[in-house]
C-alpha atoms as a PDB file:
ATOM      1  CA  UNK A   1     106.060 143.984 151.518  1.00  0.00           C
ATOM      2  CA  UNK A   2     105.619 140.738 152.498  1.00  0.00           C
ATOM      3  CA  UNK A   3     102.174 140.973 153.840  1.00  0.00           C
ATOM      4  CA  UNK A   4     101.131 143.032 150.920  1.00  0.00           C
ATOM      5  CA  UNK A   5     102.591 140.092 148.489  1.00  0.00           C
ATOM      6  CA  UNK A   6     100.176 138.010 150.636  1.00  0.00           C
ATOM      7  CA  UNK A   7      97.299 139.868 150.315  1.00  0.00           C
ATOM      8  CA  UNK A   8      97.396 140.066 146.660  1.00  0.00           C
ATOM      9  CA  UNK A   9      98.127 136.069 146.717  1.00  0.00           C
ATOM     10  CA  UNK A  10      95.567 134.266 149.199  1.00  0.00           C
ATOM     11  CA  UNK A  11      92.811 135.251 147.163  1.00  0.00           C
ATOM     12  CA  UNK A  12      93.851 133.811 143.325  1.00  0.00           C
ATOM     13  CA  UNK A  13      95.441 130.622 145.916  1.00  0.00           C
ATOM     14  CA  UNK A  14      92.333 130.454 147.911  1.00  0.00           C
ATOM     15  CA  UNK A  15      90.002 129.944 144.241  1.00  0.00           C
ATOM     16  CA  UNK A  16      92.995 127.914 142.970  1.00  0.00           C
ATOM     17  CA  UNK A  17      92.065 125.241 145.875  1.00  0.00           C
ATOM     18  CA  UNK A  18      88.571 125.108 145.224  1.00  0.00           C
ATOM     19  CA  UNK A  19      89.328 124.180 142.033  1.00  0.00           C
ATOM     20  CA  UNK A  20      91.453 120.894 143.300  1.00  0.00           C
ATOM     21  CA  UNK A  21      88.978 119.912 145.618  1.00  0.00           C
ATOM     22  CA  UNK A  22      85.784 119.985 143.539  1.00  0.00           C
ATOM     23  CA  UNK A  23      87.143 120.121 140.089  1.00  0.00           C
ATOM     24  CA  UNK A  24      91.032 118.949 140.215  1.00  0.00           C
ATOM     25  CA  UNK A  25      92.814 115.471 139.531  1.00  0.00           C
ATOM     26  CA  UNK A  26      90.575 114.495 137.456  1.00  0.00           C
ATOM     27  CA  UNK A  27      87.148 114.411 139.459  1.00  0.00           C
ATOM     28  CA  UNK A  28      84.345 113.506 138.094  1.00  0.00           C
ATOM     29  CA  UNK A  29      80.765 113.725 140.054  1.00  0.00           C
ATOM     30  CA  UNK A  30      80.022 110.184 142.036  1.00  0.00           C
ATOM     31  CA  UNK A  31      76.747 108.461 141.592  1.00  0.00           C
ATOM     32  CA  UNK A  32      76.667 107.934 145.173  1.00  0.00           C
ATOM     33  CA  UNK A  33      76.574 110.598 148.141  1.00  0.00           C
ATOM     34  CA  UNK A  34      80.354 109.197 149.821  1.00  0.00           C
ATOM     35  CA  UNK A  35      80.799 110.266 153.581  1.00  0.00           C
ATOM     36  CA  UNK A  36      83.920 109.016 155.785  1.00  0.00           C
ATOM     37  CA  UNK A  37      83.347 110.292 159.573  1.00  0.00           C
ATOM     38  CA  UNK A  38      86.018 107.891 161.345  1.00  0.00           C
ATOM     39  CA  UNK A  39      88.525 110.008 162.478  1.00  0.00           C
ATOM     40  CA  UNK A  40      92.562 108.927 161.426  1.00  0.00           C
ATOM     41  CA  UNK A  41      91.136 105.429 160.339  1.00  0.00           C
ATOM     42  CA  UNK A  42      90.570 106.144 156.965  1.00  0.00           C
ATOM     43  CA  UNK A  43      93.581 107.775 156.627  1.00  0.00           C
ATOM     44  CA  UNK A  44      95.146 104.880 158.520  1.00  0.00           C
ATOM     45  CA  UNK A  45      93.518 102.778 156.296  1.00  0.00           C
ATOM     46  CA  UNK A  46      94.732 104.466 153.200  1.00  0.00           C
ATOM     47  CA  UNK A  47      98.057 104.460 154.276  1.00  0.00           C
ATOM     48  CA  UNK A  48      98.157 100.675 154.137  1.00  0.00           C
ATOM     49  CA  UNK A  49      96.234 100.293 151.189  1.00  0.00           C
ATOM     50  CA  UNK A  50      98.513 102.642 149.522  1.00  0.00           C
ATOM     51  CA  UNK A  51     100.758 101.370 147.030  1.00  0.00           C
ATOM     52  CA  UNK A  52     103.386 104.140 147.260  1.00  0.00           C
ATOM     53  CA  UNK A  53     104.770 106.368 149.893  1.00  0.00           C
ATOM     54  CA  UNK A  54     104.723 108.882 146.990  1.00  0.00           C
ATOM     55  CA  UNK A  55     100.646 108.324 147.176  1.00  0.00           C
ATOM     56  CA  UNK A  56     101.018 108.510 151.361  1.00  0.00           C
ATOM     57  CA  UNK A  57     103.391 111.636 150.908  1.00  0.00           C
ATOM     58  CA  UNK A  58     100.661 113.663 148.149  1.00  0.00           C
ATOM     59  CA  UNK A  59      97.475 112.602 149.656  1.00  0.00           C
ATOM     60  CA  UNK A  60      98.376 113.183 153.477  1.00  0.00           C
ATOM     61  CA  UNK A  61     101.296 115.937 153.376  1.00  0.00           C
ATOM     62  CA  UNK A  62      99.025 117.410 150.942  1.00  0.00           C
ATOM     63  CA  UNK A  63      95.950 118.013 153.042  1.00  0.00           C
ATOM     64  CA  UNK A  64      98.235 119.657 155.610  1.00  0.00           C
ATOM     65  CA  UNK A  65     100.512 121.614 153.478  1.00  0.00           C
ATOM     66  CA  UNK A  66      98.059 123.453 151.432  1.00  0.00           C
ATOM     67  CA  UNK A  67      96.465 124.662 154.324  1.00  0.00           C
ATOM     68  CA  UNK A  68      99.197 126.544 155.729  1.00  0.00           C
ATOM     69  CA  UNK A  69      98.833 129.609 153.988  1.00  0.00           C
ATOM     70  CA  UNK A  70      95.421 130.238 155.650  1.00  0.00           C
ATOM     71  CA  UNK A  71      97.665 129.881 158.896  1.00  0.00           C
ATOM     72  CA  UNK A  72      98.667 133.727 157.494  1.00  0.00           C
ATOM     73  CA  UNK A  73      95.036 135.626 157.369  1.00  0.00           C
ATOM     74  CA  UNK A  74      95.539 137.551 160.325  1.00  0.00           C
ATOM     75  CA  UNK A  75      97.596 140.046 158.086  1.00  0.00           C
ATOM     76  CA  UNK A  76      94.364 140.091 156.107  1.00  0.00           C
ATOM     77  CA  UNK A  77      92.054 139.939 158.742  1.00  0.00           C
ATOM     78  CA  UNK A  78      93.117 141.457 161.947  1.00  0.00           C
ATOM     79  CA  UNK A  79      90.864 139.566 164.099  1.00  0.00           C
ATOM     80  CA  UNK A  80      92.439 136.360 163.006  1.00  0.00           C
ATOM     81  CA  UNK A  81      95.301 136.860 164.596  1.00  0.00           C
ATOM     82  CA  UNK A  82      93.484 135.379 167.798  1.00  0.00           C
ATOM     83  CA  UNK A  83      94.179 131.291 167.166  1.00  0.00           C
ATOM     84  CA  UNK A  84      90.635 130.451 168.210  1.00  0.00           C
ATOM     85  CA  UNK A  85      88.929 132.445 166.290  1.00  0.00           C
ATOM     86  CA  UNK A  86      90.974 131.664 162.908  1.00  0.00           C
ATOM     87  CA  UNK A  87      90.345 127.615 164.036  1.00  0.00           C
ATOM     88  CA  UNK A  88      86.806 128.380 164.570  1.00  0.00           C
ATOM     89  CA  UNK A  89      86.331 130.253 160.980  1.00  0.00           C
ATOM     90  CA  UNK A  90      88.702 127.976 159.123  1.00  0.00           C
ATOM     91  CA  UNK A  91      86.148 124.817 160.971  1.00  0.00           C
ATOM     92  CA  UNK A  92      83.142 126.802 159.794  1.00  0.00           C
ATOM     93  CA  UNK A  93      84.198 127.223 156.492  1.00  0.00           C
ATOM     94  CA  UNK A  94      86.069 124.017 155.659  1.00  0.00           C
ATOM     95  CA  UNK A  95      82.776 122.151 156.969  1.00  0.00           C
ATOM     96  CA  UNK A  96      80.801 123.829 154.180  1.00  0.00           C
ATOM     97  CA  UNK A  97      83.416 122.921 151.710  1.00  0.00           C
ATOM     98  CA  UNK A  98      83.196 119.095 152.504  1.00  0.00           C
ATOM     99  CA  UNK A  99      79.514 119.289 153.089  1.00  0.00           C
ATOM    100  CA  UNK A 100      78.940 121.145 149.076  1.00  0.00           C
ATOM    101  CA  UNK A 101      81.420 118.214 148.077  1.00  0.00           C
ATOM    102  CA  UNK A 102      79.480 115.630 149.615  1.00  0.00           C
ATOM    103  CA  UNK A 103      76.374 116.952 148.174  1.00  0.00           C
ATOM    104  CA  UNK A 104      77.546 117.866 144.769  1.00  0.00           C
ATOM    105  CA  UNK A 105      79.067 114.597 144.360  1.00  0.00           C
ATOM    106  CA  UNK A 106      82.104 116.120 143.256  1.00  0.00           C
ATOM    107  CA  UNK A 107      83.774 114.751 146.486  1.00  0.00           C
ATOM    108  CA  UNK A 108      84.092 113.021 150.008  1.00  0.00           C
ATOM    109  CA  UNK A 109      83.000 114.349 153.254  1.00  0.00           C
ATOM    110  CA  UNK A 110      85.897 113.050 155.611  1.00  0.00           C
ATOM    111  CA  UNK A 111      86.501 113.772 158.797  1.00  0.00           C
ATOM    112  CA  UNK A 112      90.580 113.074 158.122  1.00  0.00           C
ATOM    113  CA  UNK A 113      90.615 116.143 155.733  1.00  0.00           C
ATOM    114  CA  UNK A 114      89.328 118.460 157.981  1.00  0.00           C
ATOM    115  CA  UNK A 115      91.639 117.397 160.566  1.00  0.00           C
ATOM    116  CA  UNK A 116      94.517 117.540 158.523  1.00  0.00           C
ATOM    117  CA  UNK A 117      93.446 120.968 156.910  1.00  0.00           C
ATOM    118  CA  UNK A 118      92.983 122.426 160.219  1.00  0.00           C
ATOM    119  CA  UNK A 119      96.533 121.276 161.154  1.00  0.00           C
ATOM    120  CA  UNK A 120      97.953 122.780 158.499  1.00  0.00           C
ATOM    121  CA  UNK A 121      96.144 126.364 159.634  1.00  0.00           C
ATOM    122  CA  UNK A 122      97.708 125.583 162.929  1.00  0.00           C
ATOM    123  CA  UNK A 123     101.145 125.156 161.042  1.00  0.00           C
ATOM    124  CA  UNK A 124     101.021 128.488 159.692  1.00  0.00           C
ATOM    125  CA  UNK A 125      99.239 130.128 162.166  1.00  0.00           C
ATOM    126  CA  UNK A 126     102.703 129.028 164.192  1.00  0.00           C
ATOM    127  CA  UNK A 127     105.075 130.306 161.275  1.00  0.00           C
ATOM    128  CA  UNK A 128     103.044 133.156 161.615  1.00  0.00           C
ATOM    129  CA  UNK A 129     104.103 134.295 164.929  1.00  0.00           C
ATOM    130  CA  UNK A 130     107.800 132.991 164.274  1.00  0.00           C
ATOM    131  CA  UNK A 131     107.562 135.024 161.156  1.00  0.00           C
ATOM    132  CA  UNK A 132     106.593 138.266 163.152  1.00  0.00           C
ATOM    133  CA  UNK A 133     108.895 137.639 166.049  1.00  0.00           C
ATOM    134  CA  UNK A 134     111.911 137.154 164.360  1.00  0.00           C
ATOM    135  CA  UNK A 135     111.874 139.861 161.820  1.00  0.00           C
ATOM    136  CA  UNK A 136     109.278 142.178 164.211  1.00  0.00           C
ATOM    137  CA  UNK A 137     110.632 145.499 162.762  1.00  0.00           C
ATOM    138  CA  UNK A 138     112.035 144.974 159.001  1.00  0.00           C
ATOM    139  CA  UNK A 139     110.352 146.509 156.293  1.00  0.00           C
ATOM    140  CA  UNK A 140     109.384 143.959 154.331  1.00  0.00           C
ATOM    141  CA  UNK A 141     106.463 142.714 156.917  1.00  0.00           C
ATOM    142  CA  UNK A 142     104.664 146.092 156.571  1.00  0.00           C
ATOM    143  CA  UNK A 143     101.391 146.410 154.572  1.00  0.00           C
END
């Protein structure tokens, strides 16, 4: 039941991201191409620039958190249940994502995001296996 409810959910979830990160909180396209490739300073940097944690809490807990339920596409996609090969997709795919943003304007290429993002995989690909170890035989797991 539960991976069923998931596979019905990750896909409306999965355009529902998009959205924020090209369209979302109010975006509008850049005149300039913006590109941020130094790993944890500009997030470092952000953090003490920020004015609230509030901003510190949404911007950073944010990039991780929504991320998790990609963490979960092994029940989707059987061979993502191997961690490397769900880090290597999610890379590949989250890479394009920043890259159109970068080139549509509609965003910033930054290394921190995809960092974070693939954290938050990592996160769920760990409450995966909890998940399945715990409750290993109860119904509500089966597809």
């Amino acid at each position: 039941m539960l991976k069923k409810s998931y596979k019905i959910a990750i896909s409306p979830y999965t355009v529902f991201l998009l959205y924020l990160m090209f369209f979302g909180m109010g975006r509008i396209q850049s005149e300039d191409n913006l590109l941020t490739i130094e790993p944890k300073f500009s997030t470092i940097n952000f953090i003490k620039g920020s004015i609230s944690w509030k901003n510190i809490i949404v911007i950073v807990g944010g990039n991780i958190i929504m991320f998790i339920p990609f963490g979960f596409l092994g029940w989707v996609f059987p061979k993502l249940n191997n961690l490397k090969t769900l880090l290597f997709s999610f890379l590949s795919a989250i890479v394009i994502i920043e890259g159109l943003q970068y080139f549509s304007r509609m965003g910033i290429f930054e290394l921190d995001d995809i960092l974070l993002n693939t954290f938050g995989v990592f996160c769920g690909f760990l409450m995966k296996k909890i998940i399945e170890k715990r409750f290993k035989n109860l119904d509500y797991l089966k597809l």
